[in-house]
N, C-alpha and C. Protein backbone atom coordinates (compact mmCIF):
# COMPACT_ATOMS: atom_id res chain seq x y z
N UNK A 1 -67.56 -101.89 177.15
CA UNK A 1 -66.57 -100.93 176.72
C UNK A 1 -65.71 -100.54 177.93
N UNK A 2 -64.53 -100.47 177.84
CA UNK A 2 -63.90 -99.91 178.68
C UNK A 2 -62.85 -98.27 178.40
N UNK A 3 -62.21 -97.67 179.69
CA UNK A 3 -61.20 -96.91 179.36
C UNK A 3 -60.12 -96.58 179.61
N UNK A 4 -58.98 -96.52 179.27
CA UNK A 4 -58.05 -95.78 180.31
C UNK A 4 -57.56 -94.51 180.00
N UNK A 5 -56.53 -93.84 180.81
CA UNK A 5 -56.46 -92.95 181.09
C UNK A 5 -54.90 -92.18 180.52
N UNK A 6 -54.94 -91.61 179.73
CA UNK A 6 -53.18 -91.02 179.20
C UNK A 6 -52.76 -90.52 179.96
N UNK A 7 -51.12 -90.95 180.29
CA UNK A 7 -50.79 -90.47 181.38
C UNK A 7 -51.17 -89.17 182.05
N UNK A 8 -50.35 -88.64 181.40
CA UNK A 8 -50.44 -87.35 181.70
C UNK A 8 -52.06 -86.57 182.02
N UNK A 9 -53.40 -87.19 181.46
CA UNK A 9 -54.74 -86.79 181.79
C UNK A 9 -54.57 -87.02 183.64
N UNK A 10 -54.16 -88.68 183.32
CA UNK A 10 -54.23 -89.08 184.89
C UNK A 10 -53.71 -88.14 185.98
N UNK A 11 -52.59 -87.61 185.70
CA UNK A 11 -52.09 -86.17 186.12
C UNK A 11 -52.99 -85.69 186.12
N UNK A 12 -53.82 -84.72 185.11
CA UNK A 12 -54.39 -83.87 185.31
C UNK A 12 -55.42 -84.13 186.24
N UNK A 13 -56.04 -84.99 186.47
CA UNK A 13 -56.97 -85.67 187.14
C UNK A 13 -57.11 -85.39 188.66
N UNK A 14 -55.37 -86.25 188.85
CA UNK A 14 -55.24 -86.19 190.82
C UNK A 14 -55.26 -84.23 190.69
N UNK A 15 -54.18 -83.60 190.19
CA UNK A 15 -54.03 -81.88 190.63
C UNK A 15 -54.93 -81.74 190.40
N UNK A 16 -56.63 -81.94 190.11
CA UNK A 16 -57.80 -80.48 190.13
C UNK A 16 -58.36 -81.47 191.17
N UNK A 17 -58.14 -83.29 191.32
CA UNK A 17 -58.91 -83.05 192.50
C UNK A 17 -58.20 -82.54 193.93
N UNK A 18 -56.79 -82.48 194.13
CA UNK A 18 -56.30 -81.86 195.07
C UNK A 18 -56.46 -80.73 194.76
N UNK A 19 -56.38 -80.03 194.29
CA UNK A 19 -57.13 -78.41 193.76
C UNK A 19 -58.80 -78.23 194.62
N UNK A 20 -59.51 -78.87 194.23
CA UNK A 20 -60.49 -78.81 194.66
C UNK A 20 -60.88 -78.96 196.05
N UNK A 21 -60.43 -80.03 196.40
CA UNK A 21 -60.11 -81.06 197.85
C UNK A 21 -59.14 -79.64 198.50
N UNK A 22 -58.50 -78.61 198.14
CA UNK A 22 -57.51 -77.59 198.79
C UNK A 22 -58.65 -76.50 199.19
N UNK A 23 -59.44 -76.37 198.12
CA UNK A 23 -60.68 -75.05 198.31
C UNK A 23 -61.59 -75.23 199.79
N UNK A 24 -61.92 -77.11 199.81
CA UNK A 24 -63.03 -77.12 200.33
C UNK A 24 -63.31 -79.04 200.61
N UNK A 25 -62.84 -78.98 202.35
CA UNK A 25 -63.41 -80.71 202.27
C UNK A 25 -64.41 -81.05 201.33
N UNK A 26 -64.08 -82.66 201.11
CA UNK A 26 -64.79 -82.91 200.24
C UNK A 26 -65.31 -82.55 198.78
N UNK A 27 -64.82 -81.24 198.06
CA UNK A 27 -65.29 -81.04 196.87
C UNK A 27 -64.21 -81.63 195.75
N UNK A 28 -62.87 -82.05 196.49
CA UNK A 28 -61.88 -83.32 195.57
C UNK A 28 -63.14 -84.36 194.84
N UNK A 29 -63.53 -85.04 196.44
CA UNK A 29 -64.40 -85.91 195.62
C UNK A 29 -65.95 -85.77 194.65
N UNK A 30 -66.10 -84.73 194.53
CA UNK A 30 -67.17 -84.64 194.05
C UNK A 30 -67.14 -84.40 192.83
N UNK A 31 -65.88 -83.76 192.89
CA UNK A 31 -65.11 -83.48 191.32
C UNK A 31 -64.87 -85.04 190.78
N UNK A 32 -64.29 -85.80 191.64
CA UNK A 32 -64.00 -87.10 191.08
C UNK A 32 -65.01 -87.76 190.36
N UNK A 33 -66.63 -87.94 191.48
CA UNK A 33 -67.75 -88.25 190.85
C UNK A 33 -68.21 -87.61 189.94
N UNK A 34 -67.97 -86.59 189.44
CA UNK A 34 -68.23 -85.83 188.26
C UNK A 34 -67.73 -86.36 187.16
N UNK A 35 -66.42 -86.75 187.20
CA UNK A 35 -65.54 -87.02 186.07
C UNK A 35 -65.78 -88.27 185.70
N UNK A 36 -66.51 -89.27 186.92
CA UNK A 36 -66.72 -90.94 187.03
C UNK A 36 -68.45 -90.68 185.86
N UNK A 37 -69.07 -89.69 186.14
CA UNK A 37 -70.65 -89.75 184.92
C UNK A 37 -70.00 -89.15 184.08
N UNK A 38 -69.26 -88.42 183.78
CA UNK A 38 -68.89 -88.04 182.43
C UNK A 38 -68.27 -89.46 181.96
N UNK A 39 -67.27 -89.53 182.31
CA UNK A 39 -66.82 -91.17 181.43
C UNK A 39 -68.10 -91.86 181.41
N UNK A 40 -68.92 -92.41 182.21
CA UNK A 40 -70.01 -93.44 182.02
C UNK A 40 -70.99 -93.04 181.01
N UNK A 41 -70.94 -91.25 180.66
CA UNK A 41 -71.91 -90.79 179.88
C UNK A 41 -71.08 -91.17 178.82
N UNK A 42 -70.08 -91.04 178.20
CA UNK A 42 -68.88 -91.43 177.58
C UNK A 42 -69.21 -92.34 176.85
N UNK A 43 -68.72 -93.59 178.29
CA UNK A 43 -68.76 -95.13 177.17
C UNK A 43 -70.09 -95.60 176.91
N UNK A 44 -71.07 -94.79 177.02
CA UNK A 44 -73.00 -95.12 176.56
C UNK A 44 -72.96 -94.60 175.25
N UNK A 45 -72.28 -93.79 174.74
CA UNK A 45 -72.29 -93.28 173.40
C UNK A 45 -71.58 -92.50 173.09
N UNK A 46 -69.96 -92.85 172.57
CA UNK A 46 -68.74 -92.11 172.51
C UNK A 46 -69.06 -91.69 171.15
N UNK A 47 -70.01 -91.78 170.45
CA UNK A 47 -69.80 -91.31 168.86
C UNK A 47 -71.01 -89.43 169.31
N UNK A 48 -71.51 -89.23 170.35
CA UNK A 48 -72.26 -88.48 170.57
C UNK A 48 -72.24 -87.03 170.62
N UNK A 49 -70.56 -86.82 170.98
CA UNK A 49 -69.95 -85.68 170.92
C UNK A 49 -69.25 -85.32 169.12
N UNK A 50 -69.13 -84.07 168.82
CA UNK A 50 -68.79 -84.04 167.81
C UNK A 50 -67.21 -83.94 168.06
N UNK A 51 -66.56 -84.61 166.68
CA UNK A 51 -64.75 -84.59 166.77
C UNK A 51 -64.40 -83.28 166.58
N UNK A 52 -63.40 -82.90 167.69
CA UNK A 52 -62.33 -82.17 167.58
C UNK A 52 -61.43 -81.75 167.03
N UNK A 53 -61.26 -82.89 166.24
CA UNK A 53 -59.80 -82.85 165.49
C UNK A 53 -59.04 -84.21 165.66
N UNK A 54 -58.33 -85.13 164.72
CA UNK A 54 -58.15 -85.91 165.26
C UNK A 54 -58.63 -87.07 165.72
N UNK A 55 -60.07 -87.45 165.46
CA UNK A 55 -60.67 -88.32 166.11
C UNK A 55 -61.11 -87.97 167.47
N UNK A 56 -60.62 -86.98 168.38
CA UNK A 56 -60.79 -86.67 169.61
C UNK A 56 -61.87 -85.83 169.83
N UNK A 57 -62.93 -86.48 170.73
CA UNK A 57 -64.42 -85.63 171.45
C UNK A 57 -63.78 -85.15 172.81
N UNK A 58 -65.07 -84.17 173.05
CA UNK A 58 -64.97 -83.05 174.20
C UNK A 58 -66.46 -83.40 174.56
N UNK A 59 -66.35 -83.81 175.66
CA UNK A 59 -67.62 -84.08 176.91
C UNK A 59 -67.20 -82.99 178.28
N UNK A 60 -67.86 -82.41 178.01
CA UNK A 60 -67.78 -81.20 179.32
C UNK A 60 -68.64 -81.65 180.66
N UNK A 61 -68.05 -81.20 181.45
CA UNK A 61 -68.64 -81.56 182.74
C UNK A 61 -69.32 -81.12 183.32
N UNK A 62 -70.60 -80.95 183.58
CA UNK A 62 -72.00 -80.21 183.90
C UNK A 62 -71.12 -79.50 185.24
N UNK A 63 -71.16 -79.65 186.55
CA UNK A 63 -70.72 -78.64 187.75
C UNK A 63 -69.54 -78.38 187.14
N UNK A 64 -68.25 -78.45 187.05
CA UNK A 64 -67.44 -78.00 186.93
C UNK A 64 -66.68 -77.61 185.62
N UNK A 65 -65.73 -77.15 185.04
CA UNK A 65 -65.22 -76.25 184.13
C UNK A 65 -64.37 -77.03 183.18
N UNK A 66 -64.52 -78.00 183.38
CA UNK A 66 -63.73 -79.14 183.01
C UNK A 66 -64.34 -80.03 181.85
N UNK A 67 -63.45 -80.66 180.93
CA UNK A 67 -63.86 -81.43 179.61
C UNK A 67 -63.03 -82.68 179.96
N UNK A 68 -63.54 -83.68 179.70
CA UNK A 68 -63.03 -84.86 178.79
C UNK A 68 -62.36 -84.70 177.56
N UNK A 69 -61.42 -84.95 177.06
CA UNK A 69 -61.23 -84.88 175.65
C UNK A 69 -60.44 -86.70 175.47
N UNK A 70 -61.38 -86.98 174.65
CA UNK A 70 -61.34 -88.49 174.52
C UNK A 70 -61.17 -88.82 172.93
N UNK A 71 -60.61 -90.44 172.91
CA UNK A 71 -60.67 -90.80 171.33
C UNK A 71 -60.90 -92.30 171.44
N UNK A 72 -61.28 -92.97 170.43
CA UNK A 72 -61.56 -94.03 170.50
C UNK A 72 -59.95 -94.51 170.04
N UNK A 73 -59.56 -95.78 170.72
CA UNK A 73 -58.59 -96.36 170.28
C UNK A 73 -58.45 -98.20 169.94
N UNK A 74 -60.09 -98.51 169.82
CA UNK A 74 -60.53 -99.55 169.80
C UNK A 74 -62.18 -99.78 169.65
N UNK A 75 -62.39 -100.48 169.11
CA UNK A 75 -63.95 -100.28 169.22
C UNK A 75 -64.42 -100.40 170.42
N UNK A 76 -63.48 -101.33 171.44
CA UNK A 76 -64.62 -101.60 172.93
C UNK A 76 -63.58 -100.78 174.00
N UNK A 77 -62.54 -99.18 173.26
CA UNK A 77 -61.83 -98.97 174.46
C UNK A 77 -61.86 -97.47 173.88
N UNK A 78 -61.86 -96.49 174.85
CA UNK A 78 -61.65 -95.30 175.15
C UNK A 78 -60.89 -94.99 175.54
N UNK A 79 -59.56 -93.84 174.99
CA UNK A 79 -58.40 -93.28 175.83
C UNK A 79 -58.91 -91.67 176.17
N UNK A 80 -59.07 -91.41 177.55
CA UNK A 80 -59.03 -90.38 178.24
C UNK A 80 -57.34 -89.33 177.48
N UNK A 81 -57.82 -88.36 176.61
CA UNK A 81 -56.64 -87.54 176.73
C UNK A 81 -55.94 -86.29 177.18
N UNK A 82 -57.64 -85.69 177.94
CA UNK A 82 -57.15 -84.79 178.64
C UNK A 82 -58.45 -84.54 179.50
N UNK A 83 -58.02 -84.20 180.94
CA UNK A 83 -58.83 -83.84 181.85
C UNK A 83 -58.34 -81.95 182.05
N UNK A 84 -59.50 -81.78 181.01
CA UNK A 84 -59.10 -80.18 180.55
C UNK A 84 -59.63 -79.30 182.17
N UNK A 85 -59.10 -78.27 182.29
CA UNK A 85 -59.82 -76.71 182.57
C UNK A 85 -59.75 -76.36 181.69
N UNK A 86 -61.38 -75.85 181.32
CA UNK A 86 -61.66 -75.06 180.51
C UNK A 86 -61.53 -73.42 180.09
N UNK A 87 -60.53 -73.21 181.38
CA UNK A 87 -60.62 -71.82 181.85
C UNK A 87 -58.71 -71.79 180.96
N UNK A 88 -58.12 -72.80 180.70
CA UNK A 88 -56.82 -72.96 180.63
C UNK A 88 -56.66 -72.53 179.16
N UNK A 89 -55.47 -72.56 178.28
CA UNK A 89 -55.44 -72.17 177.03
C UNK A 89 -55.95 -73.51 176.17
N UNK A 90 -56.94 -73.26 175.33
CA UNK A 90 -57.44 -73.83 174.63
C UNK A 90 -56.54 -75.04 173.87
N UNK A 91 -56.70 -76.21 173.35
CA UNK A 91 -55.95 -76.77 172.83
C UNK A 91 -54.48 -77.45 173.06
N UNK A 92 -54.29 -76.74 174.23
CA UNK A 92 -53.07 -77.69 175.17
C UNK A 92 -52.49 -78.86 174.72
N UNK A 93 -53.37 -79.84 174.71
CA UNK A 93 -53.73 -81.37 174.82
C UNK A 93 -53.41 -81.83 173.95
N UNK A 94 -53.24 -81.05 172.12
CA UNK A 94 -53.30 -81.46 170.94
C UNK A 94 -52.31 -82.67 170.66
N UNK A 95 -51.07 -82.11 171.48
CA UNK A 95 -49.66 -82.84 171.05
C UNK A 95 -49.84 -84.38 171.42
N UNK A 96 -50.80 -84.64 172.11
CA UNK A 96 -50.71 -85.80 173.17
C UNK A 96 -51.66 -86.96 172.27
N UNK A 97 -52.08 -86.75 170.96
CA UNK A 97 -52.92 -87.37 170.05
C UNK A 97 -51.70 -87.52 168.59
């Protein structure tokens, strides 16, 4: 299985890890490796999370505040559609599905 990434997630992606990487050497990347087991927890069993709406799951990210919000767009492919803060207004992301 593979995934990629909607644009705009990919955005969201680099700003929290320069966000993070701004707080504190090194915690960019740790955020990164965070986001690298959430996808891998992901593509082991994308039917695992319950839908959102849309076809679209929410895999939250154990250390940090942050969700996946993903959809299947193939049986062997995953589109990343938002690399949420969870702290942000809920539902943001909707338009982008």
């Amino acid at each position: 299985m593979t995934y990629r990434y909607n644009e705009i997630a990919e955005i969201e992606l680099h700003e929290a890890s320069h966000f993070y990487e701004s707080r504190a050497a090194g915690l960019g990347a740790e955020f990164l490796d965070e986001v690298d087991r959430g996808i891998a927890t992901v593509l082991q069993s994308p039917a695992r999370w319950p839908d959102e709406g849309a076809g679209v799951r929410r895999c939250r990210l154990h250390r940090f505040a942050y969700a996946l919000f993903y959809r299947m767009t193939s049986p062997d492919e995953v589109e990343i559609v938002a690399v949420a803060d969870l702290r942000r207004r809920p539902g943001y992301w909707r338009d982008r599905v």
